[in-house]
N, C-alpha and C. Protein backbone atom coordinates (compact mmCIF):
# COMPACT_ATOMS: atom_id res chain seq x y z
N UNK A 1 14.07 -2.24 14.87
CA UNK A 1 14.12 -1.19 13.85
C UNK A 1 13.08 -1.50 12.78
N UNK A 2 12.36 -0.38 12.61
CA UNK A 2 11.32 -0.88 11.68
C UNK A 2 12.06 -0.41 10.45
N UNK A 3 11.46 -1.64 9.30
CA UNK A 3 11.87 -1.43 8.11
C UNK A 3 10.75 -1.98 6.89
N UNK A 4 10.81 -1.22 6.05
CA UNK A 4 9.62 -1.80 4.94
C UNK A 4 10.21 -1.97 3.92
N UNK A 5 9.99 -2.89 3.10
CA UNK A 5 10.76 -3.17 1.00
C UNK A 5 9.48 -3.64 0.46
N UNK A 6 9.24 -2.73 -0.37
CA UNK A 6 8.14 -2.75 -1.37
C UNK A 6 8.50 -3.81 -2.97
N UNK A 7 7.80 -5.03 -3.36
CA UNK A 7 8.20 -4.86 -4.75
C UNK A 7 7.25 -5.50 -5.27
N UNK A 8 7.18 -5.67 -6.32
CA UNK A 8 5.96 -6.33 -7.82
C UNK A 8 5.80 -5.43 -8.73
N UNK A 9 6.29 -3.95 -8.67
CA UNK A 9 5.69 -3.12 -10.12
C UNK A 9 6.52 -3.36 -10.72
N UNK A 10 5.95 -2.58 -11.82
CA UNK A 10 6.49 -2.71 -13.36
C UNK A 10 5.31 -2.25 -14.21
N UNK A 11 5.76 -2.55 -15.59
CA UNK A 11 4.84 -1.64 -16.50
C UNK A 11 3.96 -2.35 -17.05
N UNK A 12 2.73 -2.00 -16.85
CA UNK A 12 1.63 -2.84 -17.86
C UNK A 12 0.50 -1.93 -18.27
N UNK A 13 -0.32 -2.91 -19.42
CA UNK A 13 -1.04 -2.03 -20.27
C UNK A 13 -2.50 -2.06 -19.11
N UNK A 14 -2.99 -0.79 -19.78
CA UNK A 14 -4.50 -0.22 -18.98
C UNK A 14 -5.52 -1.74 -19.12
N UNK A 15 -6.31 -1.74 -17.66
CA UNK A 15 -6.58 -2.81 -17.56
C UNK A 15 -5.86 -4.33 -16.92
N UNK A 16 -4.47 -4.02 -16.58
CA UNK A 16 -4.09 -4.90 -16.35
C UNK A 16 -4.06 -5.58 -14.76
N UNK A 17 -3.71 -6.17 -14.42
CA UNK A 17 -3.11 -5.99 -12.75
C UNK A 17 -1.43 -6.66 -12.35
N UNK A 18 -1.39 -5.97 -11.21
CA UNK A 18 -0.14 -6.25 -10.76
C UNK A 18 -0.38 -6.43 -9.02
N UNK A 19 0.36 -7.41 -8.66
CA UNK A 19 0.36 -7.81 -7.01
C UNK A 19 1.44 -6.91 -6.36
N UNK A 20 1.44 -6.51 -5.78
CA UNK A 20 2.79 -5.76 -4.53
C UNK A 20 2.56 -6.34 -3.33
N UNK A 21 3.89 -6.83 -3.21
CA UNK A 21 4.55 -7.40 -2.00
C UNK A 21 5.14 -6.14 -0.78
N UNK A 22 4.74 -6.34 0.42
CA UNK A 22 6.06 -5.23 1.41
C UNK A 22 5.94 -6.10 2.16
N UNK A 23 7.36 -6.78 2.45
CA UNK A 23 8.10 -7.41 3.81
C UNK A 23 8.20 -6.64 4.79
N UNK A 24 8.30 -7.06 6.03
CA UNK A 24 8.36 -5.90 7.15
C UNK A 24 9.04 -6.11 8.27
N UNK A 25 9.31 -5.43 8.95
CA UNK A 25 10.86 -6.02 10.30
C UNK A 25 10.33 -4.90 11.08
N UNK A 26 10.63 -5.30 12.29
CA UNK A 26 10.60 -4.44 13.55
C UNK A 26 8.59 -4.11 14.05
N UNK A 27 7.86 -4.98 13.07
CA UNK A 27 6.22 -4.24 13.20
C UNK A 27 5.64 -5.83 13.34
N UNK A 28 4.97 -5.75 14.20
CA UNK A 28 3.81 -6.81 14.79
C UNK A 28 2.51 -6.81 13.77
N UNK A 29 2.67 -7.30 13.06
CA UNK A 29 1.46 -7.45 12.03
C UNK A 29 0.17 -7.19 12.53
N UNK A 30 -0.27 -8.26 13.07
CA UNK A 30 -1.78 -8.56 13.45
C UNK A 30 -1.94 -7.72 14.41
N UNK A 31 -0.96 -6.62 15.00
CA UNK A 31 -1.32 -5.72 15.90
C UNK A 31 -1.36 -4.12 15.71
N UNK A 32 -1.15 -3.87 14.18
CA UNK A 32 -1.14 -2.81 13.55
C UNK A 32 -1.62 -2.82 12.70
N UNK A 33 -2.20 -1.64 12.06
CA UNK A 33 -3.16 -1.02 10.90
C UNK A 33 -1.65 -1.01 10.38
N UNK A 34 -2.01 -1.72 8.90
CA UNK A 34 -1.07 -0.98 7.79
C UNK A 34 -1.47 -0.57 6.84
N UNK A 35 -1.12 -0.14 5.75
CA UNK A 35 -1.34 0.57 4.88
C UNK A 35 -0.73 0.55 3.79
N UNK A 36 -1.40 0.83 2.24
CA UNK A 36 -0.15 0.87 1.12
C UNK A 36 -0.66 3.14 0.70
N UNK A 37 0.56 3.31 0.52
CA UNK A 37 0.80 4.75 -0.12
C UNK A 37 0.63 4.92 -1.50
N UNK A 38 0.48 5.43 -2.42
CA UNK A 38 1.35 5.92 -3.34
C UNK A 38 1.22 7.17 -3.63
N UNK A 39 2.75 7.46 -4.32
CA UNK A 39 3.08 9.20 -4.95
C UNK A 39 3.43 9.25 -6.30
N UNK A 40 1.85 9.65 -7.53
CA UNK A 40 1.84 10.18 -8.84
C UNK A 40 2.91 10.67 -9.63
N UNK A 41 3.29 11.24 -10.23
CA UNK A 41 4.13 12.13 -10.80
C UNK A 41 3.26 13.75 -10.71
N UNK A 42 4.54 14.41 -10.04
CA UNK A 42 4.08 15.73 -9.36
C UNK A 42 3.18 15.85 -8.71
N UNK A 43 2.65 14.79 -7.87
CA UNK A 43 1.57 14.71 -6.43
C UNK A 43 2.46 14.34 -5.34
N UNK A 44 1.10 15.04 -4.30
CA UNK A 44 2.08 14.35 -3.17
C UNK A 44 1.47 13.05 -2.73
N UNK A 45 2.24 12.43 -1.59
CA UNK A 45 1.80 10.88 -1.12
C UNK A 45 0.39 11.04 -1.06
N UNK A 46 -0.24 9.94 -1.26
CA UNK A 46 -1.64 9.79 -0.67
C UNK A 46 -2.01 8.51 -0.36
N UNK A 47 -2.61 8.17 0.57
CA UNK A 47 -3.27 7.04 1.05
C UNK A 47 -4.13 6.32 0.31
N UNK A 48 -3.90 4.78 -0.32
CA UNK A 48 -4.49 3.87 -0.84
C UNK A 48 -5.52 2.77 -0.16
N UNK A 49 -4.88 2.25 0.51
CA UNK A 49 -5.91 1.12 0.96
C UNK A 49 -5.20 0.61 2.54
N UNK A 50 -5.88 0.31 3.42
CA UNK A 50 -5.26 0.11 4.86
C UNK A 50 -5.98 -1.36 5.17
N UNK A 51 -4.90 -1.72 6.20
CA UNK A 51 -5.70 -3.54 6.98
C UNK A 51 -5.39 -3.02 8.65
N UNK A 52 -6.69 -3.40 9.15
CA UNK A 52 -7.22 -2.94 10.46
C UNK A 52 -5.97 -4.15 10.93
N UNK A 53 -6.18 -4.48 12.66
CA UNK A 53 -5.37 -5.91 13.10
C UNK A 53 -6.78 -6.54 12.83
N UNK A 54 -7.65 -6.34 12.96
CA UNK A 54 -8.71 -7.49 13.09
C UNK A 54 -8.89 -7.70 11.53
N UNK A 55 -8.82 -7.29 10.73
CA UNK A 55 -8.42 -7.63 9.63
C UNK A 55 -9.46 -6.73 8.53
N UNK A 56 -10.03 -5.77 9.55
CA UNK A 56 -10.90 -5.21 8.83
C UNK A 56 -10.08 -3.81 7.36
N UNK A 57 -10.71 -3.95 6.16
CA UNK A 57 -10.02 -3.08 4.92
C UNK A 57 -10.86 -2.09 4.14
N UNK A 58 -10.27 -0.97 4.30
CA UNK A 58 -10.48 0.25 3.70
C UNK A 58 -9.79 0.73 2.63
N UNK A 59 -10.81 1.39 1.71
CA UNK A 59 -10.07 1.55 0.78
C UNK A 59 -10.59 3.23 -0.12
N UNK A 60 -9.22 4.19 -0.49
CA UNK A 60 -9.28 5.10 -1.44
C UNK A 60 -10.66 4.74 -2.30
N UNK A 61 -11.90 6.00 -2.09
CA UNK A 61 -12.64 6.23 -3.83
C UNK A 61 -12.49 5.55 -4.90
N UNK A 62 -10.63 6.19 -4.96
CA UNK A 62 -10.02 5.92 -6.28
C UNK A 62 -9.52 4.85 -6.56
N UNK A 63 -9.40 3.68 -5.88
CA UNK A 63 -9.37 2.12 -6.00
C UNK A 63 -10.48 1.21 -5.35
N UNK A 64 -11.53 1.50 -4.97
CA UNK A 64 -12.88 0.22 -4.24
C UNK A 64 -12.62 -0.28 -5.37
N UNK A 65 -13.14 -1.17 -5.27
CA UNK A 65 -13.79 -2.49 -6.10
C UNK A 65 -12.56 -2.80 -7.13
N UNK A 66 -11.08 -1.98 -6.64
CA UNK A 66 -10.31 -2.52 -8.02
C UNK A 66 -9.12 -3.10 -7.38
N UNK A 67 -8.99 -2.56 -6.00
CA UNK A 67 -7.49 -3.25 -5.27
C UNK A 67 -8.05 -3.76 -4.29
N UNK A 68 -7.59 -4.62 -3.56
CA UNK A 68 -7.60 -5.47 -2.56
C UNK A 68 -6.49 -5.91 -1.33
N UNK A 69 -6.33 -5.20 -0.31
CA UNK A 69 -5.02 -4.92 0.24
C UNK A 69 -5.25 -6.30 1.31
N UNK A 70 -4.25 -6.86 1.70
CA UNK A 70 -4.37 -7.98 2.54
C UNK A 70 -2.74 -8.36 3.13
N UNK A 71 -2.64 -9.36 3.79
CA UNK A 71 -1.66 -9.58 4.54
C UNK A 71 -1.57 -10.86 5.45
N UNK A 72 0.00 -11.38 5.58
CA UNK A 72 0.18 -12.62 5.72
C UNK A 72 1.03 -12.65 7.09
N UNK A 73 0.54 -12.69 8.53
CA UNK A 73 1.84 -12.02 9.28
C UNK A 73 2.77 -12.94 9.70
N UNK A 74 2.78 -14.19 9.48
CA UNK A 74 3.31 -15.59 9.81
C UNK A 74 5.22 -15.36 8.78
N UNK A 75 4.51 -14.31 7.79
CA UNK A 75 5.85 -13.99 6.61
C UNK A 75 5.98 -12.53 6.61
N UNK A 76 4.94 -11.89 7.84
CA UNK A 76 5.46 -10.83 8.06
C UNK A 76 5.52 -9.78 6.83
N UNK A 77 4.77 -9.77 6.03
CA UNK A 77 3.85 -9.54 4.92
C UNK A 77 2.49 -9.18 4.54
N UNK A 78 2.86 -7.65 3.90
CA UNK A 78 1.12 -6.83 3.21
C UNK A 78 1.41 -6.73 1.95
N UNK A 79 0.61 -7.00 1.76
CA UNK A 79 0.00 -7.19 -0.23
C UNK A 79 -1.10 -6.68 -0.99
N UNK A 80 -0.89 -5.84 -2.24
CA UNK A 80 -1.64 -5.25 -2.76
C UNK A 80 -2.13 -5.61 -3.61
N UNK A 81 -3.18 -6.44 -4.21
CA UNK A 81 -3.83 -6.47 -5.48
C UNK A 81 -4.02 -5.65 -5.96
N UNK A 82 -3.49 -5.58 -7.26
CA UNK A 82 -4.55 -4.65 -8.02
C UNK A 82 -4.99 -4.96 -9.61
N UNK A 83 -6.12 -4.70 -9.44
CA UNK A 83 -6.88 -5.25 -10.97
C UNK A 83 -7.11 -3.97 -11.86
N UNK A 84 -8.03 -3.93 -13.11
CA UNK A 84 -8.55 -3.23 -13.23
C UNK A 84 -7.55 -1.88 -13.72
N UNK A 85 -6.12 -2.02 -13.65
CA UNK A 85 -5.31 -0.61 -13.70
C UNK A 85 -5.40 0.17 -14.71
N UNK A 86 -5.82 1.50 -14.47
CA UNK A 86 -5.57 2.64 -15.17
C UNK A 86 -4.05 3.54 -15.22
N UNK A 87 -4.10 4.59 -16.22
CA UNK A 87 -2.90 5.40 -16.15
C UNK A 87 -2.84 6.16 -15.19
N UNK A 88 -4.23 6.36 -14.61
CA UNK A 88 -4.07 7.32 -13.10
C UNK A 88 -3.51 6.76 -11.97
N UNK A 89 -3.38 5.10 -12.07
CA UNK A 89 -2.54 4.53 -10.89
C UNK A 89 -1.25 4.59 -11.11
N UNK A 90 -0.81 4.97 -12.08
CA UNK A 90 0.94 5.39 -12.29
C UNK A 90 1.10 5.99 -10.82
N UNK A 91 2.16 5.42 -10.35
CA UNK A 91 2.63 6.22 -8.81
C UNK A 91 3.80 4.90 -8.15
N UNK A 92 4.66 5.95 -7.63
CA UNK A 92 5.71 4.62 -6.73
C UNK A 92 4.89 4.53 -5.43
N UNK A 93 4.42 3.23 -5.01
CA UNK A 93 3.54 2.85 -3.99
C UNK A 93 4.72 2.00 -2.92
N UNK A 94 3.98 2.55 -1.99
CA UNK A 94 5.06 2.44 -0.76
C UNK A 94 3.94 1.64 0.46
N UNK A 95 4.30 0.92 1.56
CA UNK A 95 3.83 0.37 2.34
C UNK A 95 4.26 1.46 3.97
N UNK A 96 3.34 1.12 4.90
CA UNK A 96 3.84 1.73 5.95
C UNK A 96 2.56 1.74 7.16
N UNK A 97 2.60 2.23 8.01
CA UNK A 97 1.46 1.95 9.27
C UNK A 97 0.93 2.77 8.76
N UNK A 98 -0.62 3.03 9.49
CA UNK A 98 -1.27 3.64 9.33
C UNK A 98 -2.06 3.65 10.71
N UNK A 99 -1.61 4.36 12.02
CA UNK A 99 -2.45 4.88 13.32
C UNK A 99 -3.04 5.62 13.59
N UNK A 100 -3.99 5.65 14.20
CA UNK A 100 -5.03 6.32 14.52
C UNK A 100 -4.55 7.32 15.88
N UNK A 101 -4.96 8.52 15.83
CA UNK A 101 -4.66 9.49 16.97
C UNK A 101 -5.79 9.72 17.44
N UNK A 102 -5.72 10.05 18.54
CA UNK A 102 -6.40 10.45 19.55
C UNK A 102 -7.37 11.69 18.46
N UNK A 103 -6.96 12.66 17.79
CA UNK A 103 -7.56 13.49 17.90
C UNK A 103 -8.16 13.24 16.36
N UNK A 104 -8.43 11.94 15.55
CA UNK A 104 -8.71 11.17 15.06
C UNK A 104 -8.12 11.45 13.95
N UNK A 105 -6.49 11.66 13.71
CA UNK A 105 -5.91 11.92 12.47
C UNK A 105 -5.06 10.67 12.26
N UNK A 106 -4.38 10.44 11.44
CA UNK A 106 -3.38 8.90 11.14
C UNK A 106 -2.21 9.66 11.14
N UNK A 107 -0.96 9.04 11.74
CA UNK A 107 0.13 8.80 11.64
C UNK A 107 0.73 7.59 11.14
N UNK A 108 2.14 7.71 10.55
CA UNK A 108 3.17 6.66 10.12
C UNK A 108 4.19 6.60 10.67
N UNK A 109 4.72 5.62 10.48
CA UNK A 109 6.10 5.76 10.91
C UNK A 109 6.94 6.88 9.82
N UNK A 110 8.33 7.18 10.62
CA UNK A 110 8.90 8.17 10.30
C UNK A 110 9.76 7.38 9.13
N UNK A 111 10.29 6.37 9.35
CA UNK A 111 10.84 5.43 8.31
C UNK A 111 9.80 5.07 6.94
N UNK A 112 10.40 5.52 5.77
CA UNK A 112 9.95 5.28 4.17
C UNK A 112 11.12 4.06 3.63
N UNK A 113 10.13 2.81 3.28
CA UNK A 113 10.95 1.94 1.89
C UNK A 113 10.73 2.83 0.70
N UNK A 114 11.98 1.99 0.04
CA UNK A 114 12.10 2.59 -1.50
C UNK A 114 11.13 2.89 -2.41
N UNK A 115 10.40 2.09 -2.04
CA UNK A 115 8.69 1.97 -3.15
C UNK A 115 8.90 0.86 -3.92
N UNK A 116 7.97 0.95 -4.97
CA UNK A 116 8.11 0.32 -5.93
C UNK A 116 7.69 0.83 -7.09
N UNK A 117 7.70 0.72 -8.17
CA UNK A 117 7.38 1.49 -9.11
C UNK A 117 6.22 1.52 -10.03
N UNK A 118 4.79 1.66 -10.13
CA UNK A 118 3.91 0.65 -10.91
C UNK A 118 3.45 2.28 -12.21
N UNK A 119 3.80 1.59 -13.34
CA UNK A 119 3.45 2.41 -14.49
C UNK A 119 2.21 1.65 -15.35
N UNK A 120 1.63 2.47 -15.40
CA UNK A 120 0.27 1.76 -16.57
C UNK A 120 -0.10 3.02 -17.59
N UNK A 121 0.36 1.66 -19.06
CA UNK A 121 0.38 2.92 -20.43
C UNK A 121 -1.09 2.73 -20.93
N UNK A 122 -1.46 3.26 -21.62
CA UNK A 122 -2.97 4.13 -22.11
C UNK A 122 -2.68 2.91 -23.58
């Protein structure tokens, strides 16, 4: 059964950073693209930053050079750096796969963790 738990947010001032942790059950690390989410206030989800299996990382416009997504699969564990935070990264950020389709679109799993919550004040 796959399962994801997101945690490390909390509130900090612009400029700051915060790490996010997602533990993971039922998913083969080094053999899946994962991914971190997050959803704004009154947006919908959107895709942040992904880890290939080979370990290759992509990342949102709206975070290069400021987050750093990585992962530990021995603890079965993806992790989000993030530096640099603005008020536009306010969003509950969620972890989850990120696959590639055939007809070259991404899917997730159908299963959502709780999130976590990351607020950054001005």
């Amino acid at each position: 059964q796959v399962q994801f738990v997101e945690s490390g947010g909390g509130l900090v001032q612009g400029g700051g950073s915060l790490r996010l942790s997602c533990l993971t059950s039922g998913i083969t690390l080094r053999a899946t693209r994962m991914a971190w989410y997050r959803q704004g206030p009154g947006k919908q989800r959107e895709w942040v930053a992904a880890i290939a299996p080979g370990g290759v990382t992509t990342y949102a416009d709206s975070v290069k050079g400021r987050f750093t997504i990585s992962r530990d699969a021995a603890k079965n564990a993806v992790y989000l750096q993030m530096n640099s935070l603005e008020p536009e990264d306010t969003a509950v950020y969620y972890c989850n796969t990120r696959k590639r389709t055939a007809a070259g679109g991404y899917v997730t799993e159908d299963y959502w963790g709780q999130g976590t919550q990351v607020t950054i004040s001005s």
